[in-house]
C-alpha atoms as a PDB file:
ATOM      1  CA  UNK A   1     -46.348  31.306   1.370  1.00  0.00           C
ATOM      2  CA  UNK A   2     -43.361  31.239   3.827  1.00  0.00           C
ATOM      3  CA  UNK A   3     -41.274  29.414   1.311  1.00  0.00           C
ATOM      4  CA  UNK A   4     -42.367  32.447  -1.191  1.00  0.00           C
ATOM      5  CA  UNK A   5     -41.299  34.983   1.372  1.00  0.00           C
ATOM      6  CA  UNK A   6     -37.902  33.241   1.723  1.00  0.00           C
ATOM      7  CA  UNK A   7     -37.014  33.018  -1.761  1.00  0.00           C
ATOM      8  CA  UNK A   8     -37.867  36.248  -2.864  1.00  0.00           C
ATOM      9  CA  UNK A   9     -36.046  37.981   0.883  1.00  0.00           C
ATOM     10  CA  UNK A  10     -32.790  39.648  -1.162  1.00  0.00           C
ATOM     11  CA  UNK A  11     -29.226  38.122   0.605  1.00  0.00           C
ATOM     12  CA  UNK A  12     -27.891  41.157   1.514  1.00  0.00           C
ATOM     13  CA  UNK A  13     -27.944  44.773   0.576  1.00  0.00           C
ATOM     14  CA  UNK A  14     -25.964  44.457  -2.946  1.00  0.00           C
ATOM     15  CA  UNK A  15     -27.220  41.046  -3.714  1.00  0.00           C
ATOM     16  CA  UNK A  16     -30.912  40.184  -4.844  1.00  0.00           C
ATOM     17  CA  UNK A  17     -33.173  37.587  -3.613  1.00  0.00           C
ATOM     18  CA  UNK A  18     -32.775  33.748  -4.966  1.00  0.00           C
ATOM     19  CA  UNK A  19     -35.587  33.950  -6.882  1.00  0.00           C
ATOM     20  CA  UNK A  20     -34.641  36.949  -8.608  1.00  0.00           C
ATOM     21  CA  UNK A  21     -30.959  35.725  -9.354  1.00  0.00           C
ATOM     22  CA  UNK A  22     -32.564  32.481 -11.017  1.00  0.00           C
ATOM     23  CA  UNK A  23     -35.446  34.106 -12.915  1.00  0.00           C
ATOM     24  CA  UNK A  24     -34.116  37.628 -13.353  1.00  0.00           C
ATOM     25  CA  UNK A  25     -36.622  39.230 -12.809  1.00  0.00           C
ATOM     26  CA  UNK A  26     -38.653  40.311  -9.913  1.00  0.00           C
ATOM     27  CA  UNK A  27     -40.905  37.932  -8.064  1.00  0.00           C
ATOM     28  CA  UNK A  28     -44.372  39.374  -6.433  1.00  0.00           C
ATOM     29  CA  UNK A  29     -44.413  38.156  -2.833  1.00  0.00           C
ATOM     30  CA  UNK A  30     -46.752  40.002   0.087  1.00  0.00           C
ATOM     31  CA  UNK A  31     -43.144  41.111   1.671  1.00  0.00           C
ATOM     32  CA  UNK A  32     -42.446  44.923   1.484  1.00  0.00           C
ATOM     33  CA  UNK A  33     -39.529  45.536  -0.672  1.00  0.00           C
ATOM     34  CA  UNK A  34     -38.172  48.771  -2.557  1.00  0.00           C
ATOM     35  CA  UNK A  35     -38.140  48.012  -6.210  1.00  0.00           C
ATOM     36  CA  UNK A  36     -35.129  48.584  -8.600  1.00  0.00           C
ATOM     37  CA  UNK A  37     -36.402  48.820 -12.449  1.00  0.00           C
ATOM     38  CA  UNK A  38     -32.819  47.621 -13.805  1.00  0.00           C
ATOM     39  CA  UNK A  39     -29.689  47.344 -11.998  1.00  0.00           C
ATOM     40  CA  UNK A  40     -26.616  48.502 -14.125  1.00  0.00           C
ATOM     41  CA  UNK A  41     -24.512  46.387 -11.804  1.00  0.00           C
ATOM     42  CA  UNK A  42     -25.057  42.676 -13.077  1.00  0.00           C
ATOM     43  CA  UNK A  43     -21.797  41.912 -12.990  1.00  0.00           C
ATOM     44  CA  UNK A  44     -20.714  43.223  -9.999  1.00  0.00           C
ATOM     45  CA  UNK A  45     -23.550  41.193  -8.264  1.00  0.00           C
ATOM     46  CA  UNK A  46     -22.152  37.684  -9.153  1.00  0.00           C
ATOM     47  CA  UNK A  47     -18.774  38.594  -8.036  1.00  0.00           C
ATOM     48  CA  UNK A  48     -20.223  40.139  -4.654  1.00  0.00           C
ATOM     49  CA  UNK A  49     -22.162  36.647  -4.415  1.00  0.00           C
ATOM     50  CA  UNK A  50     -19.314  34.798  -5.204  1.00  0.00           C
ATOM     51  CA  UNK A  51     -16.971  36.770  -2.798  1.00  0.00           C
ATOM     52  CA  UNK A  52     -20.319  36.191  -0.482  1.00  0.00           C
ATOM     53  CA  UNK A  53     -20.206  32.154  -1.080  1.00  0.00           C
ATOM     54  CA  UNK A  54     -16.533  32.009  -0.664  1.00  0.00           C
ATOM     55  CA  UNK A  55     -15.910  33.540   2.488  1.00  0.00           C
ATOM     56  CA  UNK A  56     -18.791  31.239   3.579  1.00  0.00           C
ATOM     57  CA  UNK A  57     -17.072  27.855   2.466  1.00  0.00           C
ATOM     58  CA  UNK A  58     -13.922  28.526   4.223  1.00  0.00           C
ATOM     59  CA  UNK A  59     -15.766  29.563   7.538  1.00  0.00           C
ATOM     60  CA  UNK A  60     -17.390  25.934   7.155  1.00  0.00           C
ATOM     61  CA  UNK A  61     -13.926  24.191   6.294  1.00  0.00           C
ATOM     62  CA  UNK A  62     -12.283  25.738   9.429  1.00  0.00           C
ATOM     63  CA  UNK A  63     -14.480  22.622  11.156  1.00  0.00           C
ATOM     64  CA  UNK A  64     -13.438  20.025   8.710  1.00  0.00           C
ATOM     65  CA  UNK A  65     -10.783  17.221   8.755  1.00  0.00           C
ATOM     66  CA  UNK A  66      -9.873  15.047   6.127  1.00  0.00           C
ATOM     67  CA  UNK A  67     -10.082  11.356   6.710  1.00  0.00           C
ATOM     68  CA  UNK A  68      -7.243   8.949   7.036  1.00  0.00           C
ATOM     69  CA  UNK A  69      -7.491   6.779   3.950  1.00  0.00           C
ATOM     70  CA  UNK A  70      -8.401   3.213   4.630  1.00  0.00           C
ATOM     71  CA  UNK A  71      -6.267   0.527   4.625  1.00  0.00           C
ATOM     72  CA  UNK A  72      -6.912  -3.057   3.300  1.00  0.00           C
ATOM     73  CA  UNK A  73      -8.058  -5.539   6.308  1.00  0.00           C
ATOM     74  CA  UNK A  74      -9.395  -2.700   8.249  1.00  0.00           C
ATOM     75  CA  UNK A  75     -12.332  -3.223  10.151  1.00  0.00           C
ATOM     76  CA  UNK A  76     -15.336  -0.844   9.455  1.00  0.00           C
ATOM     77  CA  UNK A  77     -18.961  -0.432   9.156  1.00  0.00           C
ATOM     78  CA  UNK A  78     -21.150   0.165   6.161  1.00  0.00           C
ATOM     79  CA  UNK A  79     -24.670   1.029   5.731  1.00  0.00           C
ATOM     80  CA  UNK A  80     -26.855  -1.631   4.276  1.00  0.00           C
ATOM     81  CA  UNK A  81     -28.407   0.596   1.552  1.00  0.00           C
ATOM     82  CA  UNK A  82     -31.913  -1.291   1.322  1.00  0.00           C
ATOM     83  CA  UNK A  83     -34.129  -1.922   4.218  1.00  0.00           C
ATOM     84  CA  UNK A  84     -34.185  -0.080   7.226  1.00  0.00           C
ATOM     85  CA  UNK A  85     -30.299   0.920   6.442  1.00  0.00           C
ATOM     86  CA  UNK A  86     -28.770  -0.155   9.694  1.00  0.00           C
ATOM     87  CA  UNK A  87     -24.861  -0.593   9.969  1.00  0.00           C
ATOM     88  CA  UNK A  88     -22.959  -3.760   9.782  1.00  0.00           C
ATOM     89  CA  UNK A  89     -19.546  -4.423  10.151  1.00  0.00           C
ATOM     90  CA  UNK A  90     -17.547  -5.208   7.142  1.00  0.00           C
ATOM     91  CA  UNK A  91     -13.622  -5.366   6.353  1.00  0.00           C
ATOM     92  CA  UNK A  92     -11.658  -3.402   3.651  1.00  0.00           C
ATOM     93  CA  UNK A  93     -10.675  -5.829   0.745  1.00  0.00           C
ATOM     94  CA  UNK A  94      -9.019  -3.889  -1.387  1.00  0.00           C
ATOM     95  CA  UNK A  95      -8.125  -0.053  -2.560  1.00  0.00           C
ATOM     96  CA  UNK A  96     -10.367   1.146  -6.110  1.00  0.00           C
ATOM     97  CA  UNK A  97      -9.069   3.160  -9.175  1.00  0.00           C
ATOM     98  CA  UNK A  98     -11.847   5.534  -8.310  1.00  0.00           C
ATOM     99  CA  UNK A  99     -10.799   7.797  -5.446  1.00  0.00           C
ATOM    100  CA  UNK A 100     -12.217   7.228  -1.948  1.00  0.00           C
ATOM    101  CA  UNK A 101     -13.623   3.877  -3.319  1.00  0.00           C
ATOM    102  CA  UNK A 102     -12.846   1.028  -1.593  1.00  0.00           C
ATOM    103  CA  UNK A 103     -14.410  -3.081  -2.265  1.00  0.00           C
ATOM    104  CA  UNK A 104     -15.644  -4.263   1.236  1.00  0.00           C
ATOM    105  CA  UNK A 105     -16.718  -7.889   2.841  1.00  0.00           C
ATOM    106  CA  UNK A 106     -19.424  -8.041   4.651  1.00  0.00           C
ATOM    107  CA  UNK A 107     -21.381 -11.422   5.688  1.00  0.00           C
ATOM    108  CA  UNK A 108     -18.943 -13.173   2.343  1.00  0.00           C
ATOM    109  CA  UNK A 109     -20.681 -10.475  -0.166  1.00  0.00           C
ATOM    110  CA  UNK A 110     -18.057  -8.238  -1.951  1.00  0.00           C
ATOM    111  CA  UNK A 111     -19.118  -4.531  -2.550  1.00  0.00           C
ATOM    112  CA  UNK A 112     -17.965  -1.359  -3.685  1.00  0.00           C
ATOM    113  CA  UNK A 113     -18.190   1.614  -1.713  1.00  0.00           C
ATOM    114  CA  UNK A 114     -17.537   5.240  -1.924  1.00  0.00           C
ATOM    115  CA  UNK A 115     -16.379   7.278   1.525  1.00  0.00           C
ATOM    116  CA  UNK A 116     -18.210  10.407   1.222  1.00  0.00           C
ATOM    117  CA  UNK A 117     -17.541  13.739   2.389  1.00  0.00           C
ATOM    118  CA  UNK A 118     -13.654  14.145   1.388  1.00  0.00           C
ATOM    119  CA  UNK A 119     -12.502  17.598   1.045  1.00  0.00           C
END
């Protein structure tokens, strides 16, 4: 029910809820909310939630660094992607094609792996 309430709270005075933006249409939910047969302004309301979206992204980017890329022989640690995925250390072989891909040692087993979160 609280997940209900959530999705169906609108995001702001101009933009509707999620659940109405995906369905569009209203959603009954047990929250008190003034009902709008038809609202002329479709269009306007994706560019408000894009405007909305955008200005939220570059709040969260003010944060962000980009990473160094790595270099072959450095020394670095990878996640063992079975198990109980604890780190090991490993050493960069060589550079990929793919960007942010790198093939790494670790214990004499070559693999390929990605560096995530590059901006």
């Amino acid at each position: 029910m609280a997940l209900l309430c959530i999705r169906t709270t609108p995001i702001d005075s101009q933009i509707p809820s999620p659940a109405e933006l995906l369905y569009k249409r209203k959603i009954p939910s047990t929250l008190p909310t003034q009902i709008h047969n038809n609202n002329p302004y479709k269009n306007d309301i994706s560019e408000r939630l894009q405007t909305l979206q955008s200005t939220e992204k570059d709040y969260y980017d003010k944060a962000t660094q980009l990473q160094p890329p790595l270099i072959p022989g450095q020394r670095v640690y990878v996640q063992n992607q079975t198990g109980h995925k604890r780190w090991k250390p490993a050493k960069v072989e060589r550079i990929k094609d793919e960007p942010r891909s790198y093939e790494v040692t670790t214990q004499g087993k070559k693999k390929k792996r990605d560096v995530k979160g590059d901006n």
